[in-house]
Protein backbone atom coordinates (compact mmCIF):
# COMPACT_ATOMS: atom_id res chain seq x y z
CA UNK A 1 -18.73 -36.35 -123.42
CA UNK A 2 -19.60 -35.18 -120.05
CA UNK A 3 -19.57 -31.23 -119.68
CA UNK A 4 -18.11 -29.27 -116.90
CA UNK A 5 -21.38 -28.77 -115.43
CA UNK A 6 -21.96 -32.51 -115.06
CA UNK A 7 -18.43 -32.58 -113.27
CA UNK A 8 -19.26 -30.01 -111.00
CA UNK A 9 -22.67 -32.06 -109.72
CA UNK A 10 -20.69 -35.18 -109.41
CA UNK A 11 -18.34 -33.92 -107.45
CA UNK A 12 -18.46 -35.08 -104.01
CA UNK A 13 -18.89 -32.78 -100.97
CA UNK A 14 -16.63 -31.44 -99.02
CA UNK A 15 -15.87 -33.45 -95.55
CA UNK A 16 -16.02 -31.70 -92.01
CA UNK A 17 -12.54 -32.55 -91.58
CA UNK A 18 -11.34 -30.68 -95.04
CA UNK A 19 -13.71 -27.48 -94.38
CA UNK A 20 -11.78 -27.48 -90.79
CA UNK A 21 -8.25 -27.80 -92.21
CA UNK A 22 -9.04 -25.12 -95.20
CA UNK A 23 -10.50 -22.97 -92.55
CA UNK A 24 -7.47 -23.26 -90.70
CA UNK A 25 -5.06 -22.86 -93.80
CA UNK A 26 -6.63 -19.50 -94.41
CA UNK A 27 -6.19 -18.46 -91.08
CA UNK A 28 -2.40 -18.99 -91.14
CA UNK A 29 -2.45 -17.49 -94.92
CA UNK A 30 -4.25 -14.28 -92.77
CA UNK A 31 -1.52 -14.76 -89.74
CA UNK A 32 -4.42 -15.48 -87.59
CA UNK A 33 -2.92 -17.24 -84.19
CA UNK A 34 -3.80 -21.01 -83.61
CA UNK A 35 -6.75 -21.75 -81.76
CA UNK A 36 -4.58 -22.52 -78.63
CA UNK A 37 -3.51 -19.21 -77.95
CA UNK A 38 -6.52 -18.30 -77.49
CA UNK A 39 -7.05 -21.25 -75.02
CA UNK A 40 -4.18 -20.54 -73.12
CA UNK A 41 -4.66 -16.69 -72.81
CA UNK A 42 -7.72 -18.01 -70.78
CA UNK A 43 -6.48 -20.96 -68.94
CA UNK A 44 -4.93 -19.05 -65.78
CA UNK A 45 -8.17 -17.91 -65.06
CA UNK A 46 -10.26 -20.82 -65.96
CA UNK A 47 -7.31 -22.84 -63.06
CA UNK A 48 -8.16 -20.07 -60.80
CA UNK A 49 -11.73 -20.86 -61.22
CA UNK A 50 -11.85 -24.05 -61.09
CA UNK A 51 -9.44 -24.55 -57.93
CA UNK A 52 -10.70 -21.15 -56.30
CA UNK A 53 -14.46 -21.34 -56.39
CA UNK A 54 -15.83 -24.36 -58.12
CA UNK A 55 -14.01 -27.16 -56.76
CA UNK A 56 -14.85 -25.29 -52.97
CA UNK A 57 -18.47 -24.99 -53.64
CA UNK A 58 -19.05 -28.18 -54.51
CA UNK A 59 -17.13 -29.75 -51.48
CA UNK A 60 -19.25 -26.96 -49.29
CA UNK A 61 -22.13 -28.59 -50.75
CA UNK A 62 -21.46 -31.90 -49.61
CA UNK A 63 -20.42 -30.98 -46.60
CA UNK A 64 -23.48 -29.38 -45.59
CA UNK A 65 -24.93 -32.80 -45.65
CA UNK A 66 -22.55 -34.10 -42.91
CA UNK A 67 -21.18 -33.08 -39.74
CA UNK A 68 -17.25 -32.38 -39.68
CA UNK A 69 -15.05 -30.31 -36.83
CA UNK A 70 -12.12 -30.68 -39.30
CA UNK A 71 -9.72 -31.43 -36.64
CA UNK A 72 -10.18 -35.09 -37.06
CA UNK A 73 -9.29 -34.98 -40.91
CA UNK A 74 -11.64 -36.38 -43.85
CA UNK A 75 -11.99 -39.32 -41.99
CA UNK A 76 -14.01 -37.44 -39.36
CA UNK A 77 -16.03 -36.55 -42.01
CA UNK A 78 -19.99 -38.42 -40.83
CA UNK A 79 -23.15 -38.22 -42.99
CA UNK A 80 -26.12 -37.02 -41.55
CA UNK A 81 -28.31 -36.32 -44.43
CA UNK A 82 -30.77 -33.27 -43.97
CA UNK A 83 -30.28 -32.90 -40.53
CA UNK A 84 -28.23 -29.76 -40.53
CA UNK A 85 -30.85 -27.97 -42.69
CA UNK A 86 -33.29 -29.05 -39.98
CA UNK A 87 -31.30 -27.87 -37.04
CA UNK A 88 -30.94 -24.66 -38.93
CA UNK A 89 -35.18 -24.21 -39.17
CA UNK A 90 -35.02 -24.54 -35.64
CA UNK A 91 -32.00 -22.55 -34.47
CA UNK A 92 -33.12 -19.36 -32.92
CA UNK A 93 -29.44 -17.24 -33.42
CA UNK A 94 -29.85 -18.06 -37.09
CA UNK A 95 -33.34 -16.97 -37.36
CA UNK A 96 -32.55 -13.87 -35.43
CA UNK A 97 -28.73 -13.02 -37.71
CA UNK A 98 -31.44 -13.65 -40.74
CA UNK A 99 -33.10 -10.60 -39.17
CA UNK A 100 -30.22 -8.31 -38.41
CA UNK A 101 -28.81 -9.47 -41.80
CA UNK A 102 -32.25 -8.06 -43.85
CA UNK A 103 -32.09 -4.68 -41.44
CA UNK A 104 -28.69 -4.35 -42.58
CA UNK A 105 -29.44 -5.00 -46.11
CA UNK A 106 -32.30 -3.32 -46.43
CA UNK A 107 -31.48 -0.01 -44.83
CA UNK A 108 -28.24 0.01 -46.27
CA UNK A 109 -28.38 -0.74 -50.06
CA UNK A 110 -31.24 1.93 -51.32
CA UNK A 111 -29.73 4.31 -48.43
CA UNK A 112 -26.51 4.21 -50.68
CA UNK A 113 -28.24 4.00 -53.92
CA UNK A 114 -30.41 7.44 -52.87
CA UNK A 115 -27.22 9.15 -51.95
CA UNK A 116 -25.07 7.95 -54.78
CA UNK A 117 -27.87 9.61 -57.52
CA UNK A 118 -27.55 12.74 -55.25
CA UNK A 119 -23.83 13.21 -55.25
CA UNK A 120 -23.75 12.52 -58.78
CA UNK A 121 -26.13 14.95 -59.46
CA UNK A 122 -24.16 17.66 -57.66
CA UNK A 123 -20.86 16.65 -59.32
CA UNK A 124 -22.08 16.56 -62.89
CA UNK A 125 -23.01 20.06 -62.80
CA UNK A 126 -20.86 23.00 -63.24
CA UNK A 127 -18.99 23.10 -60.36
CA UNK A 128 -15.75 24.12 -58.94
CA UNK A 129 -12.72 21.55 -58.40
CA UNK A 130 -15.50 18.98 -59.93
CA UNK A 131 -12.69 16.62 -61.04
CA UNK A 132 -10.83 16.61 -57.39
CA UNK A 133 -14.40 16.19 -55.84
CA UNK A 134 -15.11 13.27 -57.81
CA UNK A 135 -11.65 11.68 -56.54
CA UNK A 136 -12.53 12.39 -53.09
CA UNK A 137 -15.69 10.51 -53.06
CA UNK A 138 -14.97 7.66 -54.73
CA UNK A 139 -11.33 7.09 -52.55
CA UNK A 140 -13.53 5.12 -49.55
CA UNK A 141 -14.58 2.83 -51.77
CA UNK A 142 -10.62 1.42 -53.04
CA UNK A 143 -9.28 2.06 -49.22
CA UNK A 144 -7.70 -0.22 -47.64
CA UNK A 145 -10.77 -1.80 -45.48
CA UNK A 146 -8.65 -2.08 -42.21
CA UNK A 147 -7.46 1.62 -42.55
CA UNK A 148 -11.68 2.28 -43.05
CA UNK A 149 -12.28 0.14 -39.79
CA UNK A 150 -9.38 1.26 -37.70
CA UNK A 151 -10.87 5.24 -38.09
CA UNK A 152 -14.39 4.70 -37.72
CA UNK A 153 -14.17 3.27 -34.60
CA UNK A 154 -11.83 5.66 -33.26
CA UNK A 155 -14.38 8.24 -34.88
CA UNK A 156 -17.34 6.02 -33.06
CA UNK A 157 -14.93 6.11 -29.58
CA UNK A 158 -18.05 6.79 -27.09
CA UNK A 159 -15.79 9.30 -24.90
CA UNK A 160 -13.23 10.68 -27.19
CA UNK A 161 -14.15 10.24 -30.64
CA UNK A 162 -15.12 13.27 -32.82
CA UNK A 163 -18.36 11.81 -33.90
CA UNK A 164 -19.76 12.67 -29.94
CA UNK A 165 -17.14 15.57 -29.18
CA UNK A 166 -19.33 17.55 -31.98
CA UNK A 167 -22.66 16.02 -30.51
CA UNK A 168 -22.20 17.45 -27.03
CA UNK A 169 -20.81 20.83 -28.49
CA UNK A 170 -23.98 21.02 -29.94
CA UNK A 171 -26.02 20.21 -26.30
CA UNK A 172 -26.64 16.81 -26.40
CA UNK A 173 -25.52 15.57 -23.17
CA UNK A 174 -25.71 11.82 -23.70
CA UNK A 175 -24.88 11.15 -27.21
CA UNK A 176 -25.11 7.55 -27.79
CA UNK A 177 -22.28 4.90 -27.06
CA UNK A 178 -22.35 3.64 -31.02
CA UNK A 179 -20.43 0.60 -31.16
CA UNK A 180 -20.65 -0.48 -27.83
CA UNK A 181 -24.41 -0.46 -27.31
CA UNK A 182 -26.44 -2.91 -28.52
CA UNK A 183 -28.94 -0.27 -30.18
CA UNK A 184 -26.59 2.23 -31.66
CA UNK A 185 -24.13 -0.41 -33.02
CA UNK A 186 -26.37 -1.79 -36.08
CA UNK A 187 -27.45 1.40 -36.93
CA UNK A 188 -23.41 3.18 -37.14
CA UNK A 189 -22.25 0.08 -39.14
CA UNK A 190 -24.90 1.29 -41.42
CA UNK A 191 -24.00 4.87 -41.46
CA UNK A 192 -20.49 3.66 -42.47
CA UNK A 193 -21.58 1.23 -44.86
CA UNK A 194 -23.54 4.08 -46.64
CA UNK A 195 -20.36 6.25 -46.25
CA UNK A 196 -17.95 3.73 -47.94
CA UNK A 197 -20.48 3.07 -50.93
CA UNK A 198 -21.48 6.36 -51.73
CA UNK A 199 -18.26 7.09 -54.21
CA UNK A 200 -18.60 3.73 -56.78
CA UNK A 201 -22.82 4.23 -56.48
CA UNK A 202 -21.94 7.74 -57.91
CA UNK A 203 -19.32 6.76 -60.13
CA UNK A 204 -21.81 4.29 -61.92
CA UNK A 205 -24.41 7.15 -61.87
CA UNK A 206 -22.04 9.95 -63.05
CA UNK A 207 -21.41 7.20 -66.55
CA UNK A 208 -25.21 6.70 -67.25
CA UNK A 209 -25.39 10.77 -66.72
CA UNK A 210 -23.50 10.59 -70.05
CA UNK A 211 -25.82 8.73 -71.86
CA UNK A 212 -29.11 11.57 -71.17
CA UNK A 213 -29.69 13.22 -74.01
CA UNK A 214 -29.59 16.94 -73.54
CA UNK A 215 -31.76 17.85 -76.49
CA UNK A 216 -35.16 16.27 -74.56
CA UNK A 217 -33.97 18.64 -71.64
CA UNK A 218 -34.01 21.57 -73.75
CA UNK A 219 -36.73 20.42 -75.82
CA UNK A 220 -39.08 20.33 -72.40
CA UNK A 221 -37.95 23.29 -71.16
CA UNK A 222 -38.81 24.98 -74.11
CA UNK A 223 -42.16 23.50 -73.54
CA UNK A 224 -42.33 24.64 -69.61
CA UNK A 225 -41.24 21.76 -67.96
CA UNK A 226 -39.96 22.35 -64.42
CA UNK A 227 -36.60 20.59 -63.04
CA UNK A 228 -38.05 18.30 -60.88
CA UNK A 229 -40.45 17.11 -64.12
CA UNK A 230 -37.65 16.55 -66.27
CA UNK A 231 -35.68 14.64 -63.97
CA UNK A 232 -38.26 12.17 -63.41
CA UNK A 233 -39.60 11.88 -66.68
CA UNK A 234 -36.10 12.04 -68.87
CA UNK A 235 -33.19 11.50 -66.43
CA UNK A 236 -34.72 8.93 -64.48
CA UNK A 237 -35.68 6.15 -67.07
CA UNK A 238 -32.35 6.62 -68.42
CA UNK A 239 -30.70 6.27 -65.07
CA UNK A 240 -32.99 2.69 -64.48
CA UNK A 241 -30.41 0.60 -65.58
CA UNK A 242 -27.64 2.00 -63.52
CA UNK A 243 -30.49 1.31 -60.23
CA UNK A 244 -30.83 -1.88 -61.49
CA UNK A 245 -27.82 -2.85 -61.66
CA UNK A 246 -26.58 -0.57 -57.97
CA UNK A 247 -29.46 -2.41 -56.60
CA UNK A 248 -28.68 -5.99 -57.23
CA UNK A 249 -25.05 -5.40 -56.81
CA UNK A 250 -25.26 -3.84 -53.67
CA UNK A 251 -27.68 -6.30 -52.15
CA UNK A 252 -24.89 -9.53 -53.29
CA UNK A 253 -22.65 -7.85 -51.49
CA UNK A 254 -23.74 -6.28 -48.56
CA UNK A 255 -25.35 -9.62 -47.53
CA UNK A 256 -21.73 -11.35 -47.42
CA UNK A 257 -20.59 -7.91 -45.70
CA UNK A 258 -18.48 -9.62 -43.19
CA UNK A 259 -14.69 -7.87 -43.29
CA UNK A 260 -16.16 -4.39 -41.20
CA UNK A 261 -18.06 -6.33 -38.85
CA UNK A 262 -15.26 -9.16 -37.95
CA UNK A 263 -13.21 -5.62 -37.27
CA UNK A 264 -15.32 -3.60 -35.83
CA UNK A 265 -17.69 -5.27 -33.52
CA UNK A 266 -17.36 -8.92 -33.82
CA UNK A 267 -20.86 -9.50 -33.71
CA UNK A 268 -21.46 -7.80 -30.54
CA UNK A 269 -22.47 -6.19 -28.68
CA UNK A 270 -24.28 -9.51 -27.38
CA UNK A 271 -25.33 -10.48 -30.94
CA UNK A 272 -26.81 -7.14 -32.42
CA UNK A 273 -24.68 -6.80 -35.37
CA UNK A 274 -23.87 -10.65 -35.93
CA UNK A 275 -25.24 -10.92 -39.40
CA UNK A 276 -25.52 -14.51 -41.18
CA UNK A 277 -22.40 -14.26 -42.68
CA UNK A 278 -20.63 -13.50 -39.04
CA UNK A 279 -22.82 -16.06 -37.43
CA UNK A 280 -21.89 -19.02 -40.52
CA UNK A 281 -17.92 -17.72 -39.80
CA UNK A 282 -18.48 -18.50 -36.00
CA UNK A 283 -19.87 -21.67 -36.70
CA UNK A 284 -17.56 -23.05 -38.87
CA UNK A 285 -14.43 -21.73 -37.57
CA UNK A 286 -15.03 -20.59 -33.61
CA UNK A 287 -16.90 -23.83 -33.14
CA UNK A 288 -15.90 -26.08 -35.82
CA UNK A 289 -19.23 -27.14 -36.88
CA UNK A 290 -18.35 -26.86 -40.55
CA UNK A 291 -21.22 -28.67 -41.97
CA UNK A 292 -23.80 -26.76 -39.96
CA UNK A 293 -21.76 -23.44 -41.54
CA UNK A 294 -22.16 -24.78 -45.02
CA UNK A 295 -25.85 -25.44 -44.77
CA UNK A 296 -26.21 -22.34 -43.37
CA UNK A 297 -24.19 -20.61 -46.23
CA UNK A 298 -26.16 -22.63 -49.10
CA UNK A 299 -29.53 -21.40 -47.45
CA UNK A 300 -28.13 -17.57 -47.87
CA UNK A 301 -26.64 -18.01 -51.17
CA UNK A 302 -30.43 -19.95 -52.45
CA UNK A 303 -32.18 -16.66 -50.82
CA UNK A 304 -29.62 -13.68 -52.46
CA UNK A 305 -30.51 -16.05 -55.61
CA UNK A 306 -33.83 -15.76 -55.05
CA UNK A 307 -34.18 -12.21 -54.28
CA UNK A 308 -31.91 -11.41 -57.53
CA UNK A 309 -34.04 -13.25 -59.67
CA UNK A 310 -36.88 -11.43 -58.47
CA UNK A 311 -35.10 -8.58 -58.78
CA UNK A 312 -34.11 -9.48 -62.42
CA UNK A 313 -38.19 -10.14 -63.14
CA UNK A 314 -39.32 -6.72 -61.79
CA UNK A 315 -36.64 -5.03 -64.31
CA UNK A 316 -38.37 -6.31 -67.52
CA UNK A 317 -41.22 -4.36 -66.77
CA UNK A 318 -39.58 -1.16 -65.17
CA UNK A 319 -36.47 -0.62 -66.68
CA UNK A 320 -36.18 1.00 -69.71
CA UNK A 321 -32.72 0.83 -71.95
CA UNK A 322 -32.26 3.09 -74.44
């Protein structure tokens, strides 16, 4: 007579199938939704991104491998291999767009992460009207970027605009001719890009702000510790991850900047502010050569890759999360 042990060992296991359909069973017992909610909560955005930005980046990647003015259809479409990658190692404009594109970029980004750290600083302290001054700053940044455009270069105007009104109140009898002069014109799209991304950088900062323990402050002031030592041995290391992140962030995006320029300056004047996003939009759609502009826009998005991992190896070492 077999016991109930001997039953039990006998018994045989439990299929995939049965664990799914008790698992499931329980679910409904806990009136869990079906699995397909769940799938179609998501599915709007996973159309989106597969119509929106997959499908598109994998047709721009075969396109850069042909030449194609678009007028003539898909049937225009001719395959030329590597020869638009070649053409762009020896293409001068690009070369020199690369150039203006990293002075842009590179002035730009840590300008606006050194002044977003500032501001914050000022607005987390005690204050007056700190929550209306908070506001303020951070408005450029959600304005409408035509509105942005439209004043700056009325504020830029080289005879009537503010900007040199002020400047020759104050004796300067020549102020400079900003956005139409090929040396001033880089350098005031900068100013404004600065300008615009001051309010999120301090935003971002004002949130990690949170996160400092004030007890370390106290506790090294207690032991003598001067401002300027506590910022940069507690506030700062808890900040790093907010840089970071500012940092990468700002560099993605200020190296497809290409919304201010198109309004602004075009380019010009002559090609000092045509950046390699400006200079892949002429190419593709000024002078439909829209494989040449998809090579050109695989080599940028392979070098922001690059620099971002790079950037992403650096933070292992220097970054410290609490």
């Amino acid at each position: 007579m077999s016991t109930l042990y001997d039953r039990e060992t006998t018994m045989p296991a439990e299929t995939k199938e049965a664990k799914v359909i008790r698992k499931r069973t329980a679910a409904r017992a806990r009136g869990e939704p079906a699995e397909w909610v769940g799938y179609l909560f998501i599915a709007p955005n996973f159309i989106g991104f597969l119509f929106f930005t997959l499908l598109p980046l994998i047709f721009a990647l075969v396109v850069a491998f042909t030449r194609w003015d678009v007028v003539s259809g898909l049937g225009g479409i001719q395959w030329v291999g590597l020869q638009n990658f070649v053409t762009l190692l020896h293409d001068p404009n690009f070369w020199e767009s690369a150039r203006i594109t990293l002075i842009y970029v590179g002035i730009s980004v840590p300008l606006t992460t050194v002044a977003g750290l500032l501001v914050a600083l000022a607005l987390n302290g005690p204050i007056p009207g700190r929550a209306v001054l908070r506001v303020i700053f951070f408005i450029p940044f959600i304005a409408n970027s035509v509105a942005i455009a439209t004043t700056w270069v009325l504020l830029y105007h080289p005879t009537y605009g503010p900007i040199n009104t002020i400047l020759k109140a104050l004796g300067v009898s020549q102020p400079p001719l900003w956005l139409v002069s090929s040396q001033w014109a880089l350098p005031a799209l900068i100013f404004m890009a600065v300008w615009s991304g001051v309010g999120y950088a301090s935003i971002i900062y004002l949130a990690a702000l949170q996160d400092v323990p004030q007890e370390l402050h106290e506790a090294a002031a207690i032991d003598g510790a001067g401002a300027w030592a506590r910022f940069r041995v507690i506030t700062l290391p808890f900040l790093s991850p907010a840089i970071f992140f500012l940092l990468v962030t700002g560099f993605i995006g200020a190296s497809q900047n290409f919304g201010m320029i198109n309004l602004m300056t075009q380019g010009g004047p002559g090609r000092s502010t045509t950046v390699l996003s400006y200079y892949i939009y002429q190419s593709g759609f000024q002078f439909y050569r829209f494989g040449y502009a998809a090579a050109m826009a695989w080599v940028m998005f392979l070098a922001v890759l690059l620099l971002t991992l790079i950037l992403w190896r650096i933070q292992r070492r220097g970054i410290f999360y609490s």
